[in-house]
Structures are given as structure tokens and as C-alpha cells.
C-alpha atoms as a PDB file:
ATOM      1  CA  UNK A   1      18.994  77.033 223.819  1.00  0.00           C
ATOM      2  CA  UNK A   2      16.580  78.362 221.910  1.00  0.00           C
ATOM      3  CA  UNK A   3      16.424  78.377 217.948  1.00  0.00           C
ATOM      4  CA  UNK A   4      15.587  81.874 216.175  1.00  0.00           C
ATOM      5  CA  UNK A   5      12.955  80.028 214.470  1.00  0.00           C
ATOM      6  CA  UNK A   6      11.404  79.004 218.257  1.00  0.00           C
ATOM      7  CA  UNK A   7      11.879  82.511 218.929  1.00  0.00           C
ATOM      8  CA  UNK A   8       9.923  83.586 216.293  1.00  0.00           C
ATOM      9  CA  UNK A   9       6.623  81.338 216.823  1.00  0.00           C
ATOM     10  CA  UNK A  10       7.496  82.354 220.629  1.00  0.00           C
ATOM     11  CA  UNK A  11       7.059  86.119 219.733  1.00  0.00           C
ATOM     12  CA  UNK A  12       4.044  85.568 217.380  1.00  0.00           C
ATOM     13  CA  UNK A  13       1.980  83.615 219.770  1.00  0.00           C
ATOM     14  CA  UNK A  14       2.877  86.204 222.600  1.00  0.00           C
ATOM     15  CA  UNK A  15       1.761  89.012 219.900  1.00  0.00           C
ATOM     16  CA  UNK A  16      -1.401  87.675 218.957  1.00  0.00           C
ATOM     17  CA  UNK A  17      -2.435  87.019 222.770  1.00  0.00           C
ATOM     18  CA  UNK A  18      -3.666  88.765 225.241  1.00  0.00           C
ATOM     19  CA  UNK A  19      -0.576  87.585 227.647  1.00  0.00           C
ATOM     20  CA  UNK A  20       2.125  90.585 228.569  1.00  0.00           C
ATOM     21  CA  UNK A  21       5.060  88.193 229.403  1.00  0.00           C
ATOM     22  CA  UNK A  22       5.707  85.129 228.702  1.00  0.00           C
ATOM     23  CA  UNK A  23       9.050  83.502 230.085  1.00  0.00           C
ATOM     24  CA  UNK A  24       9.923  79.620 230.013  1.00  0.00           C
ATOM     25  CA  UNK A  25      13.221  77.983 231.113  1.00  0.00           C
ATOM     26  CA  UNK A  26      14.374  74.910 229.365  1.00  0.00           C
ATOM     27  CA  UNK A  27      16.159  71.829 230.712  1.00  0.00           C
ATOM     28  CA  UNK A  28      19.567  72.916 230.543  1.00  0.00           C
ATOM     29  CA  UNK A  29      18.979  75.932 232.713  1.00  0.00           C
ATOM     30  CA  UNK A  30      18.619  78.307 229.542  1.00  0.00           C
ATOM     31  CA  UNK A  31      15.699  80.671 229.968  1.00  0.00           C
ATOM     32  CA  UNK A  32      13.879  83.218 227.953  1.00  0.00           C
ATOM     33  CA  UNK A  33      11.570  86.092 228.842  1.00  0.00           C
ATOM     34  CA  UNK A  34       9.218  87.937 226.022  1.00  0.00           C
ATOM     35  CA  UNK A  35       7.242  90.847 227.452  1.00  0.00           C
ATOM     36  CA  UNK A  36       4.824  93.623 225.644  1.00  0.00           C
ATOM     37  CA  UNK A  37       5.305  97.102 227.059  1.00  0.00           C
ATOM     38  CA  UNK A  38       3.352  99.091 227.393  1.00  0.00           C
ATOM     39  CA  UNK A  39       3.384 101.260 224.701  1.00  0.00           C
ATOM     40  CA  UNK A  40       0.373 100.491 221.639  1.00  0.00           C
ATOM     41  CA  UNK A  41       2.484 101.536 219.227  1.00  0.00           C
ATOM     42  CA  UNK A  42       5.168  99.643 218.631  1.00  0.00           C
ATOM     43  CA  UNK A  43       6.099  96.263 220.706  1.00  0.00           C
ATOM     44  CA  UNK A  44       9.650  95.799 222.071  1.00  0.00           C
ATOM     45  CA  UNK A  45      10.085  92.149 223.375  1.00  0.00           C
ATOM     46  CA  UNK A  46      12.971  91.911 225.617  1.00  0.00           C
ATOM     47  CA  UNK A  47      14.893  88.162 224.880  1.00  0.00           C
ATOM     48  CA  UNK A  48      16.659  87.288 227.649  1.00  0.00           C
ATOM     49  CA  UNK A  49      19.066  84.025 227.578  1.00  0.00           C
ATOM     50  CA  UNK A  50      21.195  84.536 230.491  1.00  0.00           C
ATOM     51  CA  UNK A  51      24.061  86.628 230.159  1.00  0.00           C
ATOM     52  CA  UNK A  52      22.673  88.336 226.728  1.00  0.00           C
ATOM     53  CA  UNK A  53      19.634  90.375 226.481  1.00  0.00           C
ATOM     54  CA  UNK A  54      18.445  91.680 223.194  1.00  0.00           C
ATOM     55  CA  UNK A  55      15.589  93.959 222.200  1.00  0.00           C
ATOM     56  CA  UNK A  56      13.217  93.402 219.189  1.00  0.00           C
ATOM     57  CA  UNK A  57      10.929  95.756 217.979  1.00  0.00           C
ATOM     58  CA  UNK A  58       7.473  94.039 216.708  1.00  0.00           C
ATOM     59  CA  UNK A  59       4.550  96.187 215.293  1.00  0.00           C
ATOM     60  CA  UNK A  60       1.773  95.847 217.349  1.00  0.00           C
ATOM     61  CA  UNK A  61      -1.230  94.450 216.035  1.00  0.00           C
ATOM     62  CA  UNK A  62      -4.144  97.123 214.701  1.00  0.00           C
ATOM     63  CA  UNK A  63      -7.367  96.973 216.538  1.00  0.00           C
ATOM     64  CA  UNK A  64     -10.142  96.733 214.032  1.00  0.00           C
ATOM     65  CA  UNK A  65     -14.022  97.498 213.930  1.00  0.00           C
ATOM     66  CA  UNK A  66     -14.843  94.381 215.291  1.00  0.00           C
ATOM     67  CA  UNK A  67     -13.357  95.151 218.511  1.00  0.00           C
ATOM     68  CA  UNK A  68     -15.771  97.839 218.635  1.00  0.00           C
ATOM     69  CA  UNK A  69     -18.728  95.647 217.935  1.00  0.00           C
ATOM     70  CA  UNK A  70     -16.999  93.120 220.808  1.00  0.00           C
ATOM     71  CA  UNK A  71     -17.150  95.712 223.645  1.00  0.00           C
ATOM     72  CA  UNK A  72     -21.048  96.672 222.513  1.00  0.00           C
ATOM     73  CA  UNK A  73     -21.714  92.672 222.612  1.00  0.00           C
ATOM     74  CA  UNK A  74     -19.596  92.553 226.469  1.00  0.00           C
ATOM     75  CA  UNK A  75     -21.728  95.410 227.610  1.00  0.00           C
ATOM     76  CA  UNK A  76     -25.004  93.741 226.902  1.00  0.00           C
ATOM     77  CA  UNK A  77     -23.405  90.437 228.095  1.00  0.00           C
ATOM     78  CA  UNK A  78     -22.415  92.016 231.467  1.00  0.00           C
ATOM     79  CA  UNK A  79     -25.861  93.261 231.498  1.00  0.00           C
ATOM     80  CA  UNK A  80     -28.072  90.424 231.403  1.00  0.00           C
ATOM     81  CA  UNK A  81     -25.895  88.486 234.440  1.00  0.00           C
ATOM     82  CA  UNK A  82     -24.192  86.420 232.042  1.00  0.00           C
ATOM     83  CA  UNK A  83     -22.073  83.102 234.128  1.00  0.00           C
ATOM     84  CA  UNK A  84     -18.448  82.740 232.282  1.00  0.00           C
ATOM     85  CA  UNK A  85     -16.344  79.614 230.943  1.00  0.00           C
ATOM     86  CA  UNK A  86     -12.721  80.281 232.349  1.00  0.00           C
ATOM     87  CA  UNK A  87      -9.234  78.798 230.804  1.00  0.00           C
ATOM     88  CA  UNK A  88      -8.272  76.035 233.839  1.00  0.00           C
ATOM     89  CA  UNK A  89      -4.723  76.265 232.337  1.00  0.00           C
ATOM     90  CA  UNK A  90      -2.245  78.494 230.402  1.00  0.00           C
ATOM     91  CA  UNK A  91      -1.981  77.125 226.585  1.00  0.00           C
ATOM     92  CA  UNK A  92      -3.303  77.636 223.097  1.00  0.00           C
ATOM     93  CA  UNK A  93      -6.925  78.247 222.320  1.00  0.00           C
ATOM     94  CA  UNK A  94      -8.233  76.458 219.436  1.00  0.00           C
ATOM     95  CA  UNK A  95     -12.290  76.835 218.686  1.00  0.00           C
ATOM     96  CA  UNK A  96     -12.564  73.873 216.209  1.00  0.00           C
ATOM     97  CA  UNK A  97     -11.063  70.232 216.447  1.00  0.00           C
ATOM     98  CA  UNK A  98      -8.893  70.955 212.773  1.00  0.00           C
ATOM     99  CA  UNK A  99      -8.287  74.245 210.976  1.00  0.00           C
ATOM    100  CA  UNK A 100     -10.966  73.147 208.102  1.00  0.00           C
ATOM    101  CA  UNK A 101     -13.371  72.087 210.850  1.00  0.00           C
ATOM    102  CA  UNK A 102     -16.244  73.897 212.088  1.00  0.00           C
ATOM    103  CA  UNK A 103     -16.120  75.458 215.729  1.00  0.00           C
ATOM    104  CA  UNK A 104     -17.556  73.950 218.253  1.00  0.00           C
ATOM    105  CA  UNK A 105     -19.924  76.657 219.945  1.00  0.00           C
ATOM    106  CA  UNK A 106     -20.970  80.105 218.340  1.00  0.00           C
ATOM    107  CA  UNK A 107     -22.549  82.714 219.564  1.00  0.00           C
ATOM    108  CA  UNK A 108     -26.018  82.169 220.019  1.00  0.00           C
ATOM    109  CA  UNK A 109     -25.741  78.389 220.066  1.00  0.00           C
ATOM    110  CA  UNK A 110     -27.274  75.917 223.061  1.00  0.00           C
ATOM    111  CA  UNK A 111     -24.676  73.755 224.757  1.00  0.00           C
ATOM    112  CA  UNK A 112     -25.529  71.377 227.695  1.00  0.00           C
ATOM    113  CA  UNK A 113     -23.089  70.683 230.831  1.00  0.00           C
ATOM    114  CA  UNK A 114     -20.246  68.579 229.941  1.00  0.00           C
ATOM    115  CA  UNK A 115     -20.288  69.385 226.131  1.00  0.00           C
ATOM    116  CA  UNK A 116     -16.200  70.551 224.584  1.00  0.00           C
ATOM    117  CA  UNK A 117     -16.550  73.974 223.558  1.00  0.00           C
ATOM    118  CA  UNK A 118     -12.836  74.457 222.740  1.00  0.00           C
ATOM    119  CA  UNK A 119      -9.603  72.854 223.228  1.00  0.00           C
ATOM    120  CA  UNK A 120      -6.793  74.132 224.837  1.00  0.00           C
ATOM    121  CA  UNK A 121      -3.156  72.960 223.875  1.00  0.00           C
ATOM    122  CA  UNK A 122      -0.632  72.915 226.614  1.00  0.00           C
ATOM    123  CA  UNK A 123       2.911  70.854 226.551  1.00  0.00           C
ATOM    124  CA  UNK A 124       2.202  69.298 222.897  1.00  0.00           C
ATOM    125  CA  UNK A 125      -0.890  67.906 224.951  1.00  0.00           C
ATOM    126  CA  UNK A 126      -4.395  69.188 223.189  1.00  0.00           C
ATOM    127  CA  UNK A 127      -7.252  69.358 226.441  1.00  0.00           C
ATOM    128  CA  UNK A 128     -10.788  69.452 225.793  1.00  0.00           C
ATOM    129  CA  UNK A 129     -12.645  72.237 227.599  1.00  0.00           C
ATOM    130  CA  UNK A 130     -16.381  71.176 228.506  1.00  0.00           C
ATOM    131  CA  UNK A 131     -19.433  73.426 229.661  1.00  0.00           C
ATOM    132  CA  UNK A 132     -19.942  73.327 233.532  1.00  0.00           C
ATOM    133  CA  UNK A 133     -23.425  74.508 233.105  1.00  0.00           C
ATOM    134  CA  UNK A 134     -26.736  74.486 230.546  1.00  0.00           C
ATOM    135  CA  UNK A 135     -26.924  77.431 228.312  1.00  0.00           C
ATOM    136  CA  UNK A 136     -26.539  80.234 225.677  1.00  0.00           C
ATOM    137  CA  UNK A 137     -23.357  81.144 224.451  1.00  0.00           C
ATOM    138  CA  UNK A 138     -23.408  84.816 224.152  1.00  0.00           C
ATOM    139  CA  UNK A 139     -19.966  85.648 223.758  1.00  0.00           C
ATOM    140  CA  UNK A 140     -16.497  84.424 222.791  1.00  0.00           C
ATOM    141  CA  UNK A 141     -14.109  86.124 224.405  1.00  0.00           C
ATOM    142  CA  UNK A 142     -10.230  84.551 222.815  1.00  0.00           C
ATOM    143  CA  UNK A 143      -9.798  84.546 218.687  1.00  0.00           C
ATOM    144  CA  UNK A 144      -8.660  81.266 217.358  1.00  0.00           C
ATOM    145  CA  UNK A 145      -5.227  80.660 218.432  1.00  0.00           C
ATOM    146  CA  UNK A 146      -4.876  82.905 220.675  1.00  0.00           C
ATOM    147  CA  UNK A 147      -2.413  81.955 224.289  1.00  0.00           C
ATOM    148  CA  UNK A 148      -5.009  82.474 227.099  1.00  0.00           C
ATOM    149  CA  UNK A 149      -3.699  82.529 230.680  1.00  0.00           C
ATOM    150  CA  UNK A 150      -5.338  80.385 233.718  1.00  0.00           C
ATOM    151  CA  UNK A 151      -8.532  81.663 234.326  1.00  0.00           C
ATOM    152  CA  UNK A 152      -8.950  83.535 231.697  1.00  0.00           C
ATOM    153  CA  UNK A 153     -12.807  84.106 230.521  1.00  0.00           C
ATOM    154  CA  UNK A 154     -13.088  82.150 227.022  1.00  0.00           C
ATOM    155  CA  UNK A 155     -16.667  82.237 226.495  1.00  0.00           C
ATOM    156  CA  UNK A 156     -19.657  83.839 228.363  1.00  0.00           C
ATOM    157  CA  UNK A 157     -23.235  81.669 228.949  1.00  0.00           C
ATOM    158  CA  UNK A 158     -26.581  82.520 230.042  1.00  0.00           C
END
């Protein structure tokens, strides 16, 4: 069973993602199922746990300017045949090693094959995520913390 304080963090993380469902099952055969509808108002995540099923209305988040500037940056990145770093696994995205550390690719910076642009935390487990190719990073696609899905584009590279 789940604590309401799990089901909190559970909710947050699934609100600050791009995921629309997220459902695990623990050991003891409990299970619980968050999902966004798919109305941009306001957020309704359903909480299943078996035999109860409760409803819990969460503001949804406010798209700012930035996403604006985002989908003018994807355009031009689409447009110049950019190549794309994908999520191998469903987790946490984290840009930088620490909270007070620096990231470890920006937009606009050089990284060579094999070099960790990000980490992704799955199971308690944090996984480095290298470059498979030479190049530009022209675009980061997940904001810190955000729950990416498997392959999911994280950055793109020219």
C-alpha cells in the first residue's frame, strides 16, 4: 500500500512530465494508476488501489513564453536535419550530476560520442546517458526532473 505522501510525489512527478498515465503495482499485489485527461484545464488523476478508486483534481500546469520560444527553436531544429538523443528507459531526467551542479550539455555546446549528457534515474538506480554520435546540441527537449518515457527525444544534435 501506498502512503498519501508516495501519492503525492507520485502525482507531482506525473504532473510535471510529459507522461499521461503512470500505473505501478507493488509487491503485495496493491496497484495504483495516475492518468491526465484530457482536458488542459484542470487535471483529474484517477487513484486506483483495487477495490477503491478515488478522483483528485490537480491544476494543470500553465504553459509559459518559453514554450513559445521552444517550438520556434524545434522548427529550425527539424529544419536543418537535426539526429536525436532518445530516453533508452522510463525514469527521471536529471541535466546536472547535483542540484548546485552545472548541466552537462547546453544548447549550443560540442559533445563527442560516448560523452554523459544527462542521467536518468530509474528503480533508486541513477544511469548515465552518453552521446552516440559527434555534435551540436541544438535542443533540449525534457526540463530538469521531468519523467521521460522509453524513447523519448531528450536532446537534439547536429
Amino acid at each position: 500500500m501506498y502512503s498519501i505522501d508516495q501519492i503525492k510525489e507520485m502525482i507531482e512527478m506525473l504532473e510535471n512530465s510529459q507522461l499521461a498515465v503512470l500505473e505501478l503495482t507493488d509487491k503485495n499485489g496493491g496497484s495504483i494508476r495516475l492518468e491526465k485527461p484530457s482536458s488542459p484545464a484542470v487535471n483529474n488523476f484517477a487513484l486506483n488501489t483495487g477495490a477503491q478508486t478515488a478522483t483528485i483534481p490537480v491544476q494543470a500546469p500553465v504553459q509559459s513564453a518559453s514554450s513559445e520560444q521552444n517550438t520556434d527553436v524545434e522548427k529550425l531544429s527539424e529544419s536543418e536535419n537535426c539526429s536525436t538523443i532518445k530516453s533508452p528507459m522510463v525514469g527521471v531526467f536529471y541535466a546536472a550530476a547535483s542540484p548546485d551542479s552545472n548541466p552537462f550539455v547546453t544548447i549550443g555546446q560540442r559533445v563527442e560520442k560516448g560523452d554523459v549528457v544527462c542521467i536518468i534515474e530509474a528503480m533508486k538506480l541513477m544511469n548515465e546517458i552518453t552521446a552516440e554520435q559527434s555534435g551540436i546540441i541544438t535542443e533540449v527537449c525534457v526540463n530538469n526532473e521531468d519523467i521521460v518515457e522509453y524513447g523519448q527525444v531528450l536532446f537534439k544534435i547536429k
